[in-house]
C-alpha atoms as a PDB file:
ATOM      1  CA  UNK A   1      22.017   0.477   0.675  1.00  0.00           C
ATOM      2  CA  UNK A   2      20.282   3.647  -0.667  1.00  0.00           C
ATOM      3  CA  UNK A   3      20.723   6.711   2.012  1.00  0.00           C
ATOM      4  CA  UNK A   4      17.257   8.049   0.187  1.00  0.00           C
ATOM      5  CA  UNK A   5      14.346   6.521  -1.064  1.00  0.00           C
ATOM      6  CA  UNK A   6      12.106   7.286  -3.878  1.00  0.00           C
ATOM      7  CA  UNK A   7       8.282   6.724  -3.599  1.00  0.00           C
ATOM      8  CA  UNK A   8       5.822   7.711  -6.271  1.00  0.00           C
ATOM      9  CA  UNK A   9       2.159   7.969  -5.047  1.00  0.00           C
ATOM     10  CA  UNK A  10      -0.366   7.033  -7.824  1.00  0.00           C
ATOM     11  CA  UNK A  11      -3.092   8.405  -6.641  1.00  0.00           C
ATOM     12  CA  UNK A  12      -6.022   7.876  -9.539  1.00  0.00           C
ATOM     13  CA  UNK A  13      -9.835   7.320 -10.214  1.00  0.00           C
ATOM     14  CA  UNK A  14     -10.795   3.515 -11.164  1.00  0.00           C
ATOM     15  CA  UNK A  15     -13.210   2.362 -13.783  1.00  0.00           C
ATOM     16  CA  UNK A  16     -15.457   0.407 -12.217  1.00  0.00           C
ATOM     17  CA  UNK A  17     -15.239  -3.454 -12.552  1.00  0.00           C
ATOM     18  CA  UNK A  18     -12.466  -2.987 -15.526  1.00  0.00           C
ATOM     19  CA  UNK A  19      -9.055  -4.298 -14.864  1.00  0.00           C
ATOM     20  CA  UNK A  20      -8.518  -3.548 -18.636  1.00  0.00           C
ATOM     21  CA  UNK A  21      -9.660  -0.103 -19.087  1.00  0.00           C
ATOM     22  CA  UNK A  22      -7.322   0.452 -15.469  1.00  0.00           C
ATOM     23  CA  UNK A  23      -4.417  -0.812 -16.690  1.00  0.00           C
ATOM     24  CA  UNK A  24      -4.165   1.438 -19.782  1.00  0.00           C
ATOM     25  CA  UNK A  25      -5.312   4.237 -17.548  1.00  0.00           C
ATOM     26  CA  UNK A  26      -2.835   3.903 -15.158  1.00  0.00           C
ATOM     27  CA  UNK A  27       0.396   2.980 -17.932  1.00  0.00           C
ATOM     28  CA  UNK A  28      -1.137   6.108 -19.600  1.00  0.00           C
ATOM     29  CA  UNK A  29      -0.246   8.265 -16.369  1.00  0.00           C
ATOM     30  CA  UNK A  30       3.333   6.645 -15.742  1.00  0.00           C
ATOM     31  CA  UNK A  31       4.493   7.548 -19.235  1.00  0.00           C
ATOM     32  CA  UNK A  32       3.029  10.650 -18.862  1.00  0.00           C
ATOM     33  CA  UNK A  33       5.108  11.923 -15.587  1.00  0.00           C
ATOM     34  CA  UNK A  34       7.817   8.988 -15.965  1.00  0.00           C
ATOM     35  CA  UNK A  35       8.887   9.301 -12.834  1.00  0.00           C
ATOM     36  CA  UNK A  36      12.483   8.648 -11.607  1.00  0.00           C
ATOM     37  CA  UNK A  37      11.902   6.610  -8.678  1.00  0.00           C
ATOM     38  CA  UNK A  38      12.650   2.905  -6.600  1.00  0.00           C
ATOM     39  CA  UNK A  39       9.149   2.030  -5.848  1.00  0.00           C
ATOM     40  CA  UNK A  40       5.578   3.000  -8.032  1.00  0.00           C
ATOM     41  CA  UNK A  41       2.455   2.771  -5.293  1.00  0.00           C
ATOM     42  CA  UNK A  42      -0.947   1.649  -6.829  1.00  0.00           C
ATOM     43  CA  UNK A  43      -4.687   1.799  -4.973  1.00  0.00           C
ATOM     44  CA  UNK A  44      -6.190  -0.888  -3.414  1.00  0.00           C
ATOM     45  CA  UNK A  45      -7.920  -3.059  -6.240  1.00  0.00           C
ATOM     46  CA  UNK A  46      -6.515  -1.413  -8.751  1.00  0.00           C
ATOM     47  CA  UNK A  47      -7.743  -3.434 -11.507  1.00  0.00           C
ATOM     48  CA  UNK A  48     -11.609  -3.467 -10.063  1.00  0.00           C
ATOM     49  CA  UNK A  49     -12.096  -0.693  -7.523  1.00  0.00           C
ATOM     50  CA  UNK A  50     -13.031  -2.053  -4.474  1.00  0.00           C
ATOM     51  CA  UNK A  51     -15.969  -4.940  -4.906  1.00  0.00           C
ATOM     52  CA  UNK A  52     -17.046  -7.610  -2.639  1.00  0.00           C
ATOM     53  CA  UNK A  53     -18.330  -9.828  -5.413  1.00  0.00           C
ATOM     54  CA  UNK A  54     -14.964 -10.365  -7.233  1.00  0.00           C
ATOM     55  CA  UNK A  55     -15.056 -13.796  -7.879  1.00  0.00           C
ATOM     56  CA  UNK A  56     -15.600 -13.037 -11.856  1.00  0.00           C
ATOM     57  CA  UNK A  57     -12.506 -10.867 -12.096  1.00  0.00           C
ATOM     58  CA  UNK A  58     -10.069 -12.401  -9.997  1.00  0.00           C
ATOM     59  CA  UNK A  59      -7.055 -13.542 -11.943  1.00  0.00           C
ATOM     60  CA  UNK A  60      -4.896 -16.605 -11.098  1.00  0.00           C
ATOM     61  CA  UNK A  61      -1.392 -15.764 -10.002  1.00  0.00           C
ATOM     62  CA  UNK A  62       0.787 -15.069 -13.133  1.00  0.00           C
ATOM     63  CA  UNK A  63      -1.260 -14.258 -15.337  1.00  0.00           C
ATOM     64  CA  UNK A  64      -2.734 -10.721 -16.941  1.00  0.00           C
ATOM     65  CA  UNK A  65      -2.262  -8.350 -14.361  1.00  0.00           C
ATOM     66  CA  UNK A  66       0.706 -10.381 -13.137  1.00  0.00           C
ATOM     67  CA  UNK A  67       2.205  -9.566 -16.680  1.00  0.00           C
ATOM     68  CA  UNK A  68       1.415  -6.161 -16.630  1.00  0.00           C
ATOM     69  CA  UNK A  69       2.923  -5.838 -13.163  1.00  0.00           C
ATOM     70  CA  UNK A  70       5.992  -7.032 -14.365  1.00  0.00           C
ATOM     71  CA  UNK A  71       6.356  -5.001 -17.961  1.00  0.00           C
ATOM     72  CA  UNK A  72       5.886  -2.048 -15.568  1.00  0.00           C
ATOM     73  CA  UNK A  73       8.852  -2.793 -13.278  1.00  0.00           C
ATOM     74  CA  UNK A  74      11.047  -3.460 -15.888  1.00  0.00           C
ATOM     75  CA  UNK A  75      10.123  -0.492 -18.117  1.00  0.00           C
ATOM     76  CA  UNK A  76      10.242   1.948 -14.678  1.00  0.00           C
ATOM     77  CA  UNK A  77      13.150   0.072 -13.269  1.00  0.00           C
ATOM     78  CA  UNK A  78      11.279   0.619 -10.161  1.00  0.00           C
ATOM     79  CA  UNK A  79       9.382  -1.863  -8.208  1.00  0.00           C
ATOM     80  CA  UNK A  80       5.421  -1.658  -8.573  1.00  0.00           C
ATOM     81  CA  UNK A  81       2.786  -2.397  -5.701  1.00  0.00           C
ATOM     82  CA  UNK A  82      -0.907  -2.524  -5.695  1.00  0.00           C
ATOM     83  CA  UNK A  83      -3.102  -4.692  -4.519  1.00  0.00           C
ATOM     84  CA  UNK A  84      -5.542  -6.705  -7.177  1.00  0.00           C
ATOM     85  CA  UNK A  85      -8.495 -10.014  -6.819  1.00  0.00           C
ATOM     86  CA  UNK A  86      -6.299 -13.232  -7.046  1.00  0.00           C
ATOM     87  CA  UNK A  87      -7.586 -16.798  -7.129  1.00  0.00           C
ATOM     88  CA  UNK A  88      -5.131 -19.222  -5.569  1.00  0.00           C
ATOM     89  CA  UNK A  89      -6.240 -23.079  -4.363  1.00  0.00           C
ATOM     90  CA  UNK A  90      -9.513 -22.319  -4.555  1.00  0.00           C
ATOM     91  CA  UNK A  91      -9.503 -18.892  -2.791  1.00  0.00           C
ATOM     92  CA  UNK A  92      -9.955 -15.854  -3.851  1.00  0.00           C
ATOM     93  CA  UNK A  93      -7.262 -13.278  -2.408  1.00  0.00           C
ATOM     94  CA  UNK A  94      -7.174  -9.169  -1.603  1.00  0.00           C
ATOM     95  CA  UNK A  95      -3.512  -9.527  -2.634  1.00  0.00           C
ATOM     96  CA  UNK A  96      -0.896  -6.901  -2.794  1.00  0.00           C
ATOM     97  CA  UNK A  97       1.579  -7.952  -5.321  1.00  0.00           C
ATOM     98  CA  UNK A  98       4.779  -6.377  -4.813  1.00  0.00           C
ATOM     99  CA  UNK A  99       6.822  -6.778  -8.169  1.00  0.00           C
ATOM    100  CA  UNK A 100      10.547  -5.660  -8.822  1.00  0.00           C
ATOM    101  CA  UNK A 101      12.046  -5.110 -12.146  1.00  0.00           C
ATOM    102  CA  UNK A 102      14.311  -8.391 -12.415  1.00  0.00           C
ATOM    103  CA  UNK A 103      11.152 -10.212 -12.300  1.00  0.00           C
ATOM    104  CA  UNK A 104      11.303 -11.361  -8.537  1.00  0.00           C
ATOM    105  CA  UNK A 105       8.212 -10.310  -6.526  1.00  0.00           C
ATOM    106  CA  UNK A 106       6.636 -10.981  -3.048  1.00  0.00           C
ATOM    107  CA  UNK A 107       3.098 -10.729  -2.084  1.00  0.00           C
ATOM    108  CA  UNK A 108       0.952  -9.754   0.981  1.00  0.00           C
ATOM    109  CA  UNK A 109      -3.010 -11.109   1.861  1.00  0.00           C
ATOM    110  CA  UNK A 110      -5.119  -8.760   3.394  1.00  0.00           C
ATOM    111  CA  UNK A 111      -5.868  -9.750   6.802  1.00  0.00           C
ATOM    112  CA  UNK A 112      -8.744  -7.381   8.092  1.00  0.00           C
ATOM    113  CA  UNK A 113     -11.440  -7.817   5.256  1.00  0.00           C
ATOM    114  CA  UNK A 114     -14.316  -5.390   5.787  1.00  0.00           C
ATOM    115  CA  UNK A 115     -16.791  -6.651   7.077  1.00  0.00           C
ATOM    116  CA  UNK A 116     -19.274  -3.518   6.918  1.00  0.00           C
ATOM    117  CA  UNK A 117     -19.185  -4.123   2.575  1.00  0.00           C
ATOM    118  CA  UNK A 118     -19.426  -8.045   3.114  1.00  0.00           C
ATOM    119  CA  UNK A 119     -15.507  -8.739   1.793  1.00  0.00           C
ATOM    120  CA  UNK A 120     -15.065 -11.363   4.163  1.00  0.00           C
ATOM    121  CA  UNK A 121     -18.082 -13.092   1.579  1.00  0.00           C
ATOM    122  CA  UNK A 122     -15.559 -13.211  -1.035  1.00  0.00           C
ATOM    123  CA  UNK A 123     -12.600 -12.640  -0.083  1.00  0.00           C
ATOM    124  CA  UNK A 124     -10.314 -15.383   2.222  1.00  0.00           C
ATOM    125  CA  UNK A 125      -8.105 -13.253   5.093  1.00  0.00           C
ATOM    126  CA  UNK A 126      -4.245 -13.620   5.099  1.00  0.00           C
ATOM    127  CA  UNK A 127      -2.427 -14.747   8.447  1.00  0.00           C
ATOM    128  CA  UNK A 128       1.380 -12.968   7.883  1.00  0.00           C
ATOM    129  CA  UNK A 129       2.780 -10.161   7.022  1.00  0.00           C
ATOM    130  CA  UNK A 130       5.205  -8.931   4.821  1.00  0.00           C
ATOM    131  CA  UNK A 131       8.702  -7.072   5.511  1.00  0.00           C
ATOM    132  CA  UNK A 132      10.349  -6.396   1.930  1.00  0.00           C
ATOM    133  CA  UNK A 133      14.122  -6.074   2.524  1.00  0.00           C
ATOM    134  CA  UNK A 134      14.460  -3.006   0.150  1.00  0.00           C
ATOM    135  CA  UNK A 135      17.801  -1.507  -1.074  1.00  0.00           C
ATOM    136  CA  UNK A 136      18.992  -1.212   2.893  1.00  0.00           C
ATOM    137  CA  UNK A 137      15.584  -0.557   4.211  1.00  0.00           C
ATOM    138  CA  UNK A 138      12.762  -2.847   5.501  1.00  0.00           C
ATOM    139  CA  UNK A 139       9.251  -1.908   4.126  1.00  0.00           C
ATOM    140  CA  UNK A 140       5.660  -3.393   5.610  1.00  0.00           C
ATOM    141  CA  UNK A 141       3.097  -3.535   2.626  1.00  0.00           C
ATOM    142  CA  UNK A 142      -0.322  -3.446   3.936  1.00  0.00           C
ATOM    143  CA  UNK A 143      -3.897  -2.775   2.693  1.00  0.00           C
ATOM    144  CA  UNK A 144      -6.967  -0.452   3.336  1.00  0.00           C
ATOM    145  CA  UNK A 145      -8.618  -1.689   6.385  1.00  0.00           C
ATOM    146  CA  UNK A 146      -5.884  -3.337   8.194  1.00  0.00           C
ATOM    147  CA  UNK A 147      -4.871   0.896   9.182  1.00  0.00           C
ATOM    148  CA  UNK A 148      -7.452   0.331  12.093  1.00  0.00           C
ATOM    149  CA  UNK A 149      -5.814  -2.385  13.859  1.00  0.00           C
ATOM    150  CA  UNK A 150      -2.616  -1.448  15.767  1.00  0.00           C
ATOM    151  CA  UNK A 151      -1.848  -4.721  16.863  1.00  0.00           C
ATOM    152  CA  UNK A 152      -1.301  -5.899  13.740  1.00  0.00           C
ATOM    153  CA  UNK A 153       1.180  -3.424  12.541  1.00  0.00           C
ATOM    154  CA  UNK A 154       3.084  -3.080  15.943  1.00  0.00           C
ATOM    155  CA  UNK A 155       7.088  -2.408  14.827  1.00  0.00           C
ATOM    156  CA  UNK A 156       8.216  -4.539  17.370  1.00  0.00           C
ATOM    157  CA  UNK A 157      12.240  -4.817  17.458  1.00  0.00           C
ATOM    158  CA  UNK A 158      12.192  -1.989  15.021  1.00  0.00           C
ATOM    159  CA  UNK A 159      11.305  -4.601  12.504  1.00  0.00           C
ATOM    160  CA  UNK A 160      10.853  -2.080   9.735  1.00  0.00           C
ATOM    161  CA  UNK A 161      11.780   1.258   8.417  1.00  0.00           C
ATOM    162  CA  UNK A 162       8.611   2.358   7.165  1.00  0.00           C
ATOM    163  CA  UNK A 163       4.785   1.513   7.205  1.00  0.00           C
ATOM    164  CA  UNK A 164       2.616   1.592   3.314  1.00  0.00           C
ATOM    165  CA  UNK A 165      -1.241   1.356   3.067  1.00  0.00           C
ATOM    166  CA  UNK A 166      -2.575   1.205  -0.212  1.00  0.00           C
ATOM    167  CA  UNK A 167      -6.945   1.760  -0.217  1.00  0.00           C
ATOM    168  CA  UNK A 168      -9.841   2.444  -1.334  1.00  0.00           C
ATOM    169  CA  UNK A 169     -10.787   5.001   1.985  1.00  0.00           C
ATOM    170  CA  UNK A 170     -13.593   6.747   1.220  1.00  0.00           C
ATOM    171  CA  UNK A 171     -15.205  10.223   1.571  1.00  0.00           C
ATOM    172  CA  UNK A 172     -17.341   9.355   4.954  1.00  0.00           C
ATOM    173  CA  UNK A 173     -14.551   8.310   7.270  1.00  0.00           C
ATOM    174  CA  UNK A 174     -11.592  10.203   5.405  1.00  0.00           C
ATOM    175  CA  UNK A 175     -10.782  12.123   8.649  1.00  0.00           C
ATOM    176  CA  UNK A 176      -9.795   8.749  10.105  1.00  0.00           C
ATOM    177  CA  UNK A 177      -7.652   7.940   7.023  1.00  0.00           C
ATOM    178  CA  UNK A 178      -5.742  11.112   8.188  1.00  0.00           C
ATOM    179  CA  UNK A 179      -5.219  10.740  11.617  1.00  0.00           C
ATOM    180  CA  UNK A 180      -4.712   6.952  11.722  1.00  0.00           C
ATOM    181  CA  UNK A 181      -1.594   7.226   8.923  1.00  0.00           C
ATOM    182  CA  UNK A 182       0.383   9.735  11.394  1.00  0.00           C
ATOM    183  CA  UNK A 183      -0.794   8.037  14.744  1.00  0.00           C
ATOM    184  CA  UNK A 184       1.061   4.796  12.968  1.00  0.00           C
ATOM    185  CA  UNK A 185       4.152   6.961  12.457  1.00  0.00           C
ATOM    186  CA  UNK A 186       4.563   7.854  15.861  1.00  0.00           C
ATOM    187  CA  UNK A 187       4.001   4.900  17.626  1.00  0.00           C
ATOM    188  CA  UNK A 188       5.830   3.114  15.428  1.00  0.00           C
ATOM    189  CA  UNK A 189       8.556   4.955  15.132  1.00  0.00           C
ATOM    190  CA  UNK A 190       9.213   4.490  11.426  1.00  0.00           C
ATOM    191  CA  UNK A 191       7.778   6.679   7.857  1.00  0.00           C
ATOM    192  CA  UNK A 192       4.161   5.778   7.185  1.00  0.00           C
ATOM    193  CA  UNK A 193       2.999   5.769   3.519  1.00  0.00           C
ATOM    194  CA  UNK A 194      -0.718   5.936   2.820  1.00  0.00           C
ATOM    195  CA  UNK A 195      -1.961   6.077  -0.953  1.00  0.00           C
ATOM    196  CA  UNK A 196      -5.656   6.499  -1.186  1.00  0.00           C
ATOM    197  CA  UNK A 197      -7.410   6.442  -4.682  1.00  0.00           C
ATOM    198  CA  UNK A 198     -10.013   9.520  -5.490  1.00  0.00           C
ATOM    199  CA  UNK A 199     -12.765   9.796  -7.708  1.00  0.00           C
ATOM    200  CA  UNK A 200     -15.871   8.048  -7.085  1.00  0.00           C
ATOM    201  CA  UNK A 201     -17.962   4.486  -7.680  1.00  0.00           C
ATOM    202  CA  UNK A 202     -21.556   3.483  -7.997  1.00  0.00           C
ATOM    203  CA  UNK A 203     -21.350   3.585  -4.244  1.00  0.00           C
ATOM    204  CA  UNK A 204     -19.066   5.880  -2.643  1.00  0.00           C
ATOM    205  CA  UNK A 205     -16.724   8.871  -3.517  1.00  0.00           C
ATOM    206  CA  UNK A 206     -12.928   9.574  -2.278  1.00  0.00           C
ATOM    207  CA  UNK A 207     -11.463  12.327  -1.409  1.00  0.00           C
ATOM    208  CA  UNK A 208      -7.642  10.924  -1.807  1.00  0.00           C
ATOM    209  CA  UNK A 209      -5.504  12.441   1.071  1.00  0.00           C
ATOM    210  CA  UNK A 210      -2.696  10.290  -0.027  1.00  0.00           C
ATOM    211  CA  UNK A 211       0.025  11.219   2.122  1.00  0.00           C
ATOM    212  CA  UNK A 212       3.760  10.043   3.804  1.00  0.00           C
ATOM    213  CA  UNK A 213       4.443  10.924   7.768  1.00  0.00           C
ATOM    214  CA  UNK A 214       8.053  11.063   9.487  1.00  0.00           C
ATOM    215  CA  UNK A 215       8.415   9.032  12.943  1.00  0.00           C
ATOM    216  CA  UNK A 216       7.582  12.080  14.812  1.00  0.00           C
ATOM    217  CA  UNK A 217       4.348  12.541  12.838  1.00  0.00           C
ATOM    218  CA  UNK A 218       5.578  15.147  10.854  1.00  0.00           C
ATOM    219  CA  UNK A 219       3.548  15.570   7.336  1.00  0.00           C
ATOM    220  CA  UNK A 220       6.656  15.156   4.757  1.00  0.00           C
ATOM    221  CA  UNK A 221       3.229  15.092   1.820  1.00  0.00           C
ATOM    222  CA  UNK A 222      -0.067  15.388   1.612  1.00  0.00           C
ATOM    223  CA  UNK A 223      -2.229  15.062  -1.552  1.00  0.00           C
ATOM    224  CA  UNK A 224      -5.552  16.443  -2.014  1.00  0.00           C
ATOM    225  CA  UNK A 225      -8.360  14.992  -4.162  1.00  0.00           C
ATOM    226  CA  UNK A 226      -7.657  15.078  -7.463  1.00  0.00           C
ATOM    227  CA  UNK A 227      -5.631  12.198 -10.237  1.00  0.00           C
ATOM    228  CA  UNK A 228      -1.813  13.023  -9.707  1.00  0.00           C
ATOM    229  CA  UNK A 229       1.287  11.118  -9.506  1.00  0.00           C
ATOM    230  CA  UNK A 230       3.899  12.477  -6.787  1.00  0.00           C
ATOM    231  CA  UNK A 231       6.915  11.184  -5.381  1.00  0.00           C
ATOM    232  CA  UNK A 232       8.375  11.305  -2.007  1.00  0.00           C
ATOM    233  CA  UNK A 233      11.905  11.370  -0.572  1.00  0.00           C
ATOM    234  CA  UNK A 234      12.410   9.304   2.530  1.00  0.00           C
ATOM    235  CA  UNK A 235      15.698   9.583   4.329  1.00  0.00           C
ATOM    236  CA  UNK A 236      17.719   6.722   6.347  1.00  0.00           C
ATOM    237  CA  UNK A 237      19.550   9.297   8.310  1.00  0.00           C
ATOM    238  CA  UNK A 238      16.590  10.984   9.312  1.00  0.00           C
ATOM    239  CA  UNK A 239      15.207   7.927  10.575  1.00  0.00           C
ATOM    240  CA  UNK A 240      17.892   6.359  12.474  1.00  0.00           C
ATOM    241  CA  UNK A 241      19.339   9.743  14.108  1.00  0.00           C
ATOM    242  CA  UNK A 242      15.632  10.096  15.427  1.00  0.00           C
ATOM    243  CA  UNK A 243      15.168   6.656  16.462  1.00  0.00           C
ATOM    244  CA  UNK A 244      18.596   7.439  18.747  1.00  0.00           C
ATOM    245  CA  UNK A 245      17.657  10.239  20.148  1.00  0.00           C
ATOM    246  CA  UNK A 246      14.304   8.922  21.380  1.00  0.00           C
ATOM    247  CA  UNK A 247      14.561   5.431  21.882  1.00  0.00           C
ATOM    248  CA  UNK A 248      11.015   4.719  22.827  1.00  0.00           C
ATOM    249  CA  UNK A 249      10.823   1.103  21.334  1.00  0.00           C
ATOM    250  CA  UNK A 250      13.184   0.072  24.107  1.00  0.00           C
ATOM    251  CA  UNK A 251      10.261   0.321  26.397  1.00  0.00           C
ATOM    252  CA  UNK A 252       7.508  -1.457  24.027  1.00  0.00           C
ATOM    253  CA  UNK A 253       5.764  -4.177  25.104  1.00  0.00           C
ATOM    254  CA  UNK A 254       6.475  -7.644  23.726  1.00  0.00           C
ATOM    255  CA  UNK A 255       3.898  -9.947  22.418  1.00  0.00           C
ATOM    256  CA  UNK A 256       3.796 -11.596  18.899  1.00  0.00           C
ATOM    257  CA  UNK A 257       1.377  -9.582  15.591  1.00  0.00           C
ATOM    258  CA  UNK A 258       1.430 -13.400  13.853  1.00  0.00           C
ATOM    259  CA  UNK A 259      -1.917 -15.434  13.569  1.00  0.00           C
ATOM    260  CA  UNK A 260      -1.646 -19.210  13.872  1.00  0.00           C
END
């Protein structure tokens, strides 16, 4: 079990509709910094920047991006996450890939698709989520929109350690970005990771704010809104000599965040 761990924030611009031109982009700026860390956090979409008409770039499981994914890992010796268009049994998927650098990997479907930019016309919704066991610690991967829905995320049974959005939040609504990440730390009880992308599409601009809260809501960083690459330090001890000291999950309600 690691006492401490590592988490690098990618926080970049996307090329529009150009997994190609992201991929370099993004290798370019982990060479650059090389960081030394367990886990590399991409944006939502990575590939694409956030489209509801993705059916021409979605990629079947295992292939390009898949690839790339797992040249990363092994090159970092980190894991990589980020969520990319996948086609799977004749769906197309807002999938988080979460790859490790032996190869294994695990994978999360978006659940809340947005309806307000029509994703639910493309895109197919997942119905479970993910808990990575993680070098001692328990990690929920989830994506963009899903931030909105407490239910969803509820740490019942102190099921994980800490909480990670990756998005495309933009410029309009970036206040709620902010204030939803550390109202998920405290009621959760657990480290809440949120890495937005900045820059700007044929649609919308964002402002970033990628950022990492302690369990009391305490801002351990906060990015601002321009292309950087920054790691955070999250500790165990922290977490569980809080968690003792104010056992509020003992009083939770019970009910169950799975959808049949």
């Amino acid at each position: 079990m690691k006492e401490t761990l590592r988490i690098t924030l990618v926080q970049t611009d996307l090329h529009w509709m150009s997994p190609e031109a992201n991929r370099h982009h993004i290798e370019e700026l982990l060479w650059d910094a090389m960081p030394e860390t367990d886990l590399v956090l991409l944006p939502e979409t990575f590939t694409t920047g956030f489209h509801p008409d993705a059916s021409t770039l979605a990629e079947p499981m295992r292939l390009t991006t898949f690839k790339w994914m797992q040249q990363m890992a092994q090159q970092l010796q980190a894991s990589v996450a980020g969520s990319y268009p996948i086609k799977e049994n004749g769906k197309i998927h807002n999938r988080l890939l979460w790859m490790n650098p032996d190869g294994s990997f695990d994978y999360y479907d978006k659940r809340h698709l947005f309806s307000m930019g029509a994703e639910g016309n493309t895109f197919t919704a997942g119905n479970e989520r993910l808990i990575v066991d993680f070098h001692g610690w328990k990690l929920c991967p989830m994506i963009c929109y899903d931030l909105r829905f407490p239910v969803w995320s509820r740490n019942q049974g102190l099921a994980y350690d800490a909480l990670i959005y990756v998005a495309n939040w933009p410029n309009p609504r970036i206040t709620i970005w902010d204030t939803l990440l550390q109202a998920r730390a405290i009621e959760n009880s657990c480290y809440t990771v949120g890495l937005n992308r900045c820059g700007s599409d044929p649609h919308l601009s964002y402002d970033g704010h990628s950022a990492v809260y302690g369990p009391k809501g305490d801002t351990l960083l906060k990015m601002d809104d321009q292309v950087a690459l920054t790691t955070a330090t999250l500790s165990k001890k922290d977490l569980l000599d809080y968690r003792e000291a104010f056992p509020v999950h003992l009083d939770a309600d019970d009910f169950n965040a799975q959808v049949s």
